[in-house]
Protein backbone atom coordinates (compact mmCIF):
# COMPACT_ATOMS: atom_id res chain seq x y z
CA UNK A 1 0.00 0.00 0.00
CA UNK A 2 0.98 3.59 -0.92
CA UNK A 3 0.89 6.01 1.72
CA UNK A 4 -1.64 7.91 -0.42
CA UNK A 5 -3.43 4.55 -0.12
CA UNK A 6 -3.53 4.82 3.63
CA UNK A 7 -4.47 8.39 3.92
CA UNK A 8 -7.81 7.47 1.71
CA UNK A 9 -8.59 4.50 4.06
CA UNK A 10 -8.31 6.68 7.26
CA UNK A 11 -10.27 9.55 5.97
CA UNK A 12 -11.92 10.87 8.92
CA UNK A 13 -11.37 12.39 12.48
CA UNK A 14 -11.66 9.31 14.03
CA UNK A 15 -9.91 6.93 11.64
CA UNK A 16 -6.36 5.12 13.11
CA UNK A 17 -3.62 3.30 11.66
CA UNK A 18 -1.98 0.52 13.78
CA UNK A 19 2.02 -0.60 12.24
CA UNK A 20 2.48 -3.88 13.74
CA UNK A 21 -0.28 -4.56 15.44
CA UNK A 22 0.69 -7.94 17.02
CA UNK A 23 4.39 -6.73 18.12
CA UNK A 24 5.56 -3.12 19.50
CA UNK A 25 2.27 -0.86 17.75
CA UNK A 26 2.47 2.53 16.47
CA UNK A 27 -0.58 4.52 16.29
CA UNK A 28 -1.12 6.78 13.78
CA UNK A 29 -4.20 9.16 14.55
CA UNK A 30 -6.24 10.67 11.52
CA UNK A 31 -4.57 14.25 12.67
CA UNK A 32 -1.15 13.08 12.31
CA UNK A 33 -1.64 11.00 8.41
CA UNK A 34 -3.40 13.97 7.51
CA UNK A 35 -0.48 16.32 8.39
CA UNK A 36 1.91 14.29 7.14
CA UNK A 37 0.19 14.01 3.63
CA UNK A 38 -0.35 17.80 3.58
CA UNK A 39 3.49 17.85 4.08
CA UNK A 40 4.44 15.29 1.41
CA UNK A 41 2.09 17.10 -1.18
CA UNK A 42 3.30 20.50 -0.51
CA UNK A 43 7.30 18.91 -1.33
CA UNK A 44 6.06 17.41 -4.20
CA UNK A 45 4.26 20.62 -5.54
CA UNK A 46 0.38 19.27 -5.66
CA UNK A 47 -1.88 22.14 -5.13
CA UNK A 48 -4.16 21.60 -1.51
CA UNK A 49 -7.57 23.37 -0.85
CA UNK A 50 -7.60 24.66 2.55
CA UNK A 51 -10.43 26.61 4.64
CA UNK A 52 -9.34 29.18 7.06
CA UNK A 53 -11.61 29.34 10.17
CA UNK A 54 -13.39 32.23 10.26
CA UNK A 55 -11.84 33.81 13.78
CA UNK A 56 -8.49 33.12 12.80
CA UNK A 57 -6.08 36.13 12.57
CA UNK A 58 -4.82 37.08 9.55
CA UNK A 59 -2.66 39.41 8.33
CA UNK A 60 -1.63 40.68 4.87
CA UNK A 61 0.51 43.05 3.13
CA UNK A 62 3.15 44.06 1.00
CA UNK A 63 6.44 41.64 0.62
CA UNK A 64 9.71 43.28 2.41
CA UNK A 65 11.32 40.63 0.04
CA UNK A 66 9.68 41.14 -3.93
CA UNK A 67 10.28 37.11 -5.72
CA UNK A 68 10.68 38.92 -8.77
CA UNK A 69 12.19 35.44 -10.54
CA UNK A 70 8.69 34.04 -9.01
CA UNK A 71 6.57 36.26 -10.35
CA UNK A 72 8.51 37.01 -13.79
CA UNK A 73 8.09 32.81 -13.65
CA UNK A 74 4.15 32.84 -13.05
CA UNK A 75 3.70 36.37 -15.50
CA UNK A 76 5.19 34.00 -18.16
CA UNK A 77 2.98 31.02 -17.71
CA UNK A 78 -0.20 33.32 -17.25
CA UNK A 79 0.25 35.26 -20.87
CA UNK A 80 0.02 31.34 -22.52
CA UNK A 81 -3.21 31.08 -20.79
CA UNK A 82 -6.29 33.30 -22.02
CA UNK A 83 -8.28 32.91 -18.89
CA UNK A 84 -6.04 34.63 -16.87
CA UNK A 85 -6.75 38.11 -16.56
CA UNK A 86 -4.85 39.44 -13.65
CA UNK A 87 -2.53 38.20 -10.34
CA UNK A 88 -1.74 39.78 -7.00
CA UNK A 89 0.82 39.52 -4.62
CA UNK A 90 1.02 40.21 -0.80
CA UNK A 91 2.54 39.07 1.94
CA UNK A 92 0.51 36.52 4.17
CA UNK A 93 1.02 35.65 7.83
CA UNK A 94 -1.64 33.32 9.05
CA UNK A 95 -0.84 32.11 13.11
CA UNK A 96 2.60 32.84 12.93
CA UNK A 97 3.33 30.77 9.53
CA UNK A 98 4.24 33.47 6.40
CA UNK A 99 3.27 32.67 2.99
CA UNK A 100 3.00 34.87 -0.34
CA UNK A 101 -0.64 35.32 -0.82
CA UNK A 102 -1.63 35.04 -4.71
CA UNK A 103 -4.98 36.53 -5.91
CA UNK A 104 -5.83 35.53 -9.44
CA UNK A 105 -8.69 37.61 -11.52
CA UNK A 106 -10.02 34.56 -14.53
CA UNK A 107 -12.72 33.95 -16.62
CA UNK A 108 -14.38 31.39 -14.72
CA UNK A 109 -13.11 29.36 -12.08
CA UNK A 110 -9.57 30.72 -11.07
CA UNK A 111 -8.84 27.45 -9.36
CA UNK A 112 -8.39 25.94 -12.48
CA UNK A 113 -5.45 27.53 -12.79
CA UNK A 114 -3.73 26.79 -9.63
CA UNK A 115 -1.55 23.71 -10.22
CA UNK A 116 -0.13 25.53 -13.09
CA UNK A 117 0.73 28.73 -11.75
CA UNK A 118 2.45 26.42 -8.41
CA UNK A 119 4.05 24.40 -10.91
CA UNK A 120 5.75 27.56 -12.46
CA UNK A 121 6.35 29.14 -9.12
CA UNK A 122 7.46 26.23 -7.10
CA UNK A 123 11.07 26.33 -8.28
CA UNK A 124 11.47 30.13 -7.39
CA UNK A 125 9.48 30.27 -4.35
CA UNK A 126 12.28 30.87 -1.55
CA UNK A 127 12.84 27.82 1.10
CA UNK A 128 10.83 28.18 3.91
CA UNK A 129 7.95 30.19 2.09
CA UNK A 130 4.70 28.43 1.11
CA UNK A 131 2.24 29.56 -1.39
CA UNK A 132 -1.40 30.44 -0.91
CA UNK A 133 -3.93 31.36 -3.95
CA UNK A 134 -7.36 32.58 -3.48
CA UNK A 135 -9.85 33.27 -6.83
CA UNK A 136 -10.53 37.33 -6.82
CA UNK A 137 -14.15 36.63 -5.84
CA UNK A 138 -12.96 35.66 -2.56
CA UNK A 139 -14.08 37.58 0.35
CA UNK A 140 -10.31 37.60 1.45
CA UNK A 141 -9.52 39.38 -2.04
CA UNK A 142 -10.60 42.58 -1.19
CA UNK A 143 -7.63 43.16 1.52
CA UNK A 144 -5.62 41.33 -1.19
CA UNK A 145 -6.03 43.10 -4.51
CA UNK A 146 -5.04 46.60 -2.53
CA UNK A 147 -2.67 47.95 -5.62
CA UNK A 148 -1.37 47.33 -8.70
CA UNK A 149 -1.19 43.34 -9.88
CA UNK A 150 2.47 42.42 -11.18
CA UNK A 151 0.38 40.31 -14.09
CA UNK A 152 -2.47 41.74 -16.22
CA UNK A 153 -3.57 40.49 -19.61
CA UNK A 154 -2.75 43.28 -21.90
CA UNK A 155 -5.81 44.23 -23.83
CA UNK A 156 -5.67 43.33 -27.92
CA UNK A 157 -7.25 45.96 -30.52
CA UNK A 158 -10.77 46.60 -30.05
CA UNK A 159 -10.45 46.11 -26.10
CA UNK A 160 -10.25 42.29 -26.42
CA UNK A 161 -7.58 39.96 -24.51
């Protein structure tokens, strides 16, 4: 079985692994697979959907820090792909933990677009920094889209993209 495999089988609060059940056990709670997958898919680059409870601090703003190889990477990606109108970046601290906050205007569902904007700013993204997107019709997004976005489609004759 794949690890993967296990984290399926266990897939609720309440769910526990047992490794050698009928010599020296180790338990494995639901909490602990489940962080340990989040871990092992945030190394390998696989985009996560995660809810932030609603009375948890947050705080956003501009990066002391500007990725510009990260963003220059992402701008590139996002002029191959139509939908993409326009991306934001900020500076996100979330109980204690920073990450670069990316807000992404699109023509339907931004989150389509997720795994390949990680994908081409994984390899620039500075150790120790995680990445966080949110679609620009998130309620979040209005703290978040405060200024100017370092990608917007450039309008074509007649006003199209």
């Amino acid at each position: 079985m794949t690890f993967d495999d296990i984290h399926g089988m266990v897939s609720n609060d309440n769910g526990t692994v047992i490794i050698n059940p009928f010599g020296d056990a180790f338990m494995m709670p639901f909490g602990m697979i489940d962080q340990i997958k989040h871990v092992k898919d945030a190394r390998l680059g696989k985009v996560q959907q995660q809810v932030i409870k609603k009375d948890t601090k947050v705080t956003i703003g501009d990066p002391k820090d500007y990725p510009k190889q990260m963003t220059d990477a992402i701008s590139a990606y996002a002029k191959k792909i139509k939908g993409i109108k326009a991306i934001w970046l900020k500076l996100m601290v979330k109980e204690g933990e920073q990450s670069f906050l990316l807000t992404v205007e699109a023509e339907g569902d931004a989150r389509s677009y997720f795994q390949g904007i990680a994908d081409s700013a994984l390899p620039h993204l500075p150790r120790g920094m995680y990445l966080d997107m949110i679609p620009s019709t998130d309620r979040l997004a209005e703290t978040s889209t405060e200024g100017e976005p370092f990608y917007r489609r450039k309008k074509g004759l007649f006003g199209r993209s």
